[in-house]
Protein backbone atom coordinates (compact mmCIF):
# COMPACT_ATOMS: atom_id res chain seq x y z
CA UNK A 1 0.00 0.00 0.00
CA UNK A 2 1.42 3.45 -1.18
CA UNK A 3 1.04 6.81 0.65
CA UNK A 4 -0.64 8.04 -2.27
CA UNK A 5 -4.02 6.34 -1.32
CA UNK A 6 -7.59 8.23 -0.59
CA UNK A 7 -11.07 7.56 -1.58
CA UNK A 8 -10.86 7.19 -4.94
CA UNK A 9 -7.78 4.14 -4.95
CA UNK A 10 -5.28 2.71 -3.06
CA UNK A 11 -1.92 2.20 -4.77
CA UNK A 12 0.01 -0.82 -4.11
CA UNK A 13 3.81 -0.99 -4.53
CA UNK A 14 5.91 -3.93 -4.90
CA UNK A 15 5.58 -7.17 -6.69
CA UNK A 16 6.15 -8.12 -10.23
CA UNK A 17 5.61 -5.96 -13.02
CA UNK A 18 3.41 -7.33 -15.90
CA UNK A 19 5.31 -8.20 -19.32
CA UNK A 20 2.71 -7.36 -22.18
CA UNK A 21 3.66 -8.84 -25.39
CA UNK A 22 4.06 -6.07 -28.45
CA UNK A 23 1.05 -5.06 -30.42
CA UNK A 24 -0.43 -2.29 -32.48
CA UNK A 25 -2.32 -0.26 -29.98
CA UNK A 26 -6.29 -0.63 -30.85
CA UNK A 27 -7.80 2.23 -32.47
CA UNK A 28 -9.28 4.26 -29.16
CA UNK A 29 -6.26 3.16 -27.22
CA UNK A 30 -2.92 4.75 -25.79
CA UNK A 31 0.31 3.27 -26.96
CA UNK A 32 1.15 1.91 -23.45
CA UNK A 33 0.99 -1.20 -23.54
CA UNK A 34 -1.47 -1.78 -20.54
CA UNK A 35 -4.19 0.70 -22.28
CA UNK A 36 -7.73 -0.97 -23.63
CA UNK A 37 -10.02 0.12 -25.19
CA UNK A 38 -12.44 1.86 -22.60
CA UNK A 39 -14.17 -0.50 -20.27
CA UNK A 40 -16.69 -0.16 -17.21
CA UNK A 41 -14.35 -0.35 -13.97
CA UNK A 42 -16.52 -1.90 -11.36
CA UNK A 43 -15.62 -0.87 -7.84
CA UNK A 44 -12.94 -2.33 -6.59
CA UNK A 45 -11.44 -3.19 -9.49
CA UNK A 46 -7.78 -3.51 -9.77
CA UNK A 47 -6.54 -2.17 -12.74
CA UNK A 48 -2.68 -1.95 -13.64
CA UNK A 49 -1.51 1.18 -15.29
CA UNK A 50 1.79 0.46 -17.11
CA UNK A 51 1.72 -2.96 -15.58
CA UNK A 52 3.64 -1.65 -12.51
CA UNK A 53 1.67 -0.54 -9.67
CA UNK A 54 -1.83 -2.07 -8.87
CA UNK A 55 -4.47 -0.03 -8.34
CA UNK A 56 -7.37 -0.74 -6.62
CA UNK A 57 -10.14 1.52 -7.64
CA UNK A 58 -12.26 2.47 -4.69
CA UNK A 59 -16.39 4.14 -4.01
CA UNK A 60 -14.89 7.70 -5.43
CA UNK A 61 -13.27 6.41 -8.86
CA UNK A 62 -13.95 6.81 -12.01
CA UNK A 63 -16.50 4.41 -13.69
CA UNK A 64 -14.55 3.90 -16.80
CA UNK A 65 -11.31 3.93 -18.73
CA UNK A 66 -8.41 2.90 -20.50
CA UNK A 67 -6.16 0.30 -18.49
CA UNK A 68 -6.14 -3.21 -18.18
CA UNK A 69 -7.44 -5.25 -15.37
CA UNK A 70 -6.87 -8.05 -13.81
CA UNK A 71 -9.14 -8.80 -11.24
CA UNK A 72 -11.85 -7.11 -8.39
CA UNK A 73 -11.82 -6.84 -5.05
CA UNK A 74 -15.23 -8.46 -3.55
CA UNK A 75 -17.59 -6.25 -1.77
CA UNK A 76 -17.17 -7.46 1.28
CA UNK A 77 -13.40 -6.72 1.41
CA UNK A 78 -13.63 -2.83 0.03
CA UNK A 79 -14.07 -1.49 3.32
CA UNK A 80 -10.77 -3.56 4.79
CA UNK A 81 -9.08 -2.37 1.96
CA UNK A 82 -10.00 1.27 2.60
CA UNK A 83 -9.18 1.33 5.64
CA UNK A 84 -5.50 -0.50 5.56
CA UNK A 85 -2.71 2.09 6.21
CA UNK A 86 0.30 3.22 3.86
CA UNK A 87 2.99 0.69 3.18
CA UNK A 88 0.71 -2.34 5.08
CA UNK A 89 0.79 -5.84 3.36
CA UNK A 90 -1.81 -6.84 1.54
CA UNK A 91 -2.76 -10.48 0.10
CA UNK A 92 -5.32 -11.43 -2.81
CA UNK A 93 -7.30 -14.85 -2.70
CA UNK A 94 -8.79 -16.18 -5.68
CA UNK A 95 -13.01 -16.18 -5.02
CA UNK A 96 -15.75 -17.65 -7.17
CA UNK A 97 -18.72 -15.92 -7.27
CA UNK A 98 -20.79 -18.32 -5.16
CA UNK A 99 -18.05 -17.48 -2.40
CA UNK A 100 -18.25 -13.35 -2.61
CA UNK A 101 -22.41 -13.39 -2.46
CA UNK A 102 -21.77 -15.92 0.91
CA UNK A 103 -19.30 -13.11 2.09
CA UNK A 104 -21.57 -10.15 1.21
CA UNK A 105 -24.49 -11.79 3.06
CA UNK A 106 -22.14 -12.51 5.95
CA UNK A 107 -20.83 -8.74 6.04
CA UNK A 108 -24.63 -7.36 5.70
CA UNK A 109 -25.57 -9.38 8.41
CA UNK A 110 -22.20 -8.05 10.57
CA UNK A 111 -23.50 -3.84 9.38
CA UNK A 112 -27.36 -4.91 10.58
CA UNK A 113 -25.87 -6.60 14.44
CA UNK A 114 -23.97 -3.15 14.47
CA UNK A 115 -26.87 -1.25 13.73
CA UNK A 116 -28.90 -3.19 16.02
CA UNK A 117 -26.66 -2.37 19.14
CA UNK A 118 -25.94 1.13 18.27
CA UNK A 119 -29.41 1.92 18.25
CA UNK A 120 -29.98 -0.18 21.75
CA UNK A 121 -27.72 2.31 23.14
């Protein structure tokens, strides 16, 4: 995690960088080689400018763009992620989507308990 974080992403540093193999750029695309042609970015998307430092595109990003991505953060993990501090590690599993909706339904049901016991208060 980078110092450059906020609201709208959280920069990670280290790791590997991507090797993209040469191509033409596609008409509507930069000449890096980590450009697309514009795509939705869904929140929490992790999107790899240059192929150097991830990018994980938080609740106050942009919707779309021109990088390539290679994977999302579930729902359920955003607010972890928002709230991890500069230069903290930071590990990705690989989900299926059966196994994010159980994790969203367990995280709703963690928000209404809270909820619940604030209000008792």
């Amino acid at each position: 995690m980078a110092s450059e974080s906020d609201r709208t992403g959280y920069r990670l540093r280290g790791g590997m960088p991507l090797q993209f193999q040469p191509r033409e750029a596609p008409f509507g695309a930069g000449d890096d080689p980590s450009n697309i042609v514009d795509a939705g970015y869904p929140i929490g998307s992790i999107q790899l400018p240059a192929g150097k430092e991830a990018i994980i595109l938080l609740r106050d990003a942009v919707s779309g763009g021109g990088y390539a991505m290679v994977g999302t953060v579930i729902s359920a993990d955003l607010d972890v992620v928002a709230q991890l501090q500069p230069n903290q590690g930071i590990t990705f599993a690989a989900v299926d989507m059966q196994e994010a909706l159980q994790a969203r339904q367990q995280y709703q049901a963690g928000l209404q308990q809270l909820r619940k016991a604030v209000q008792a208060c």
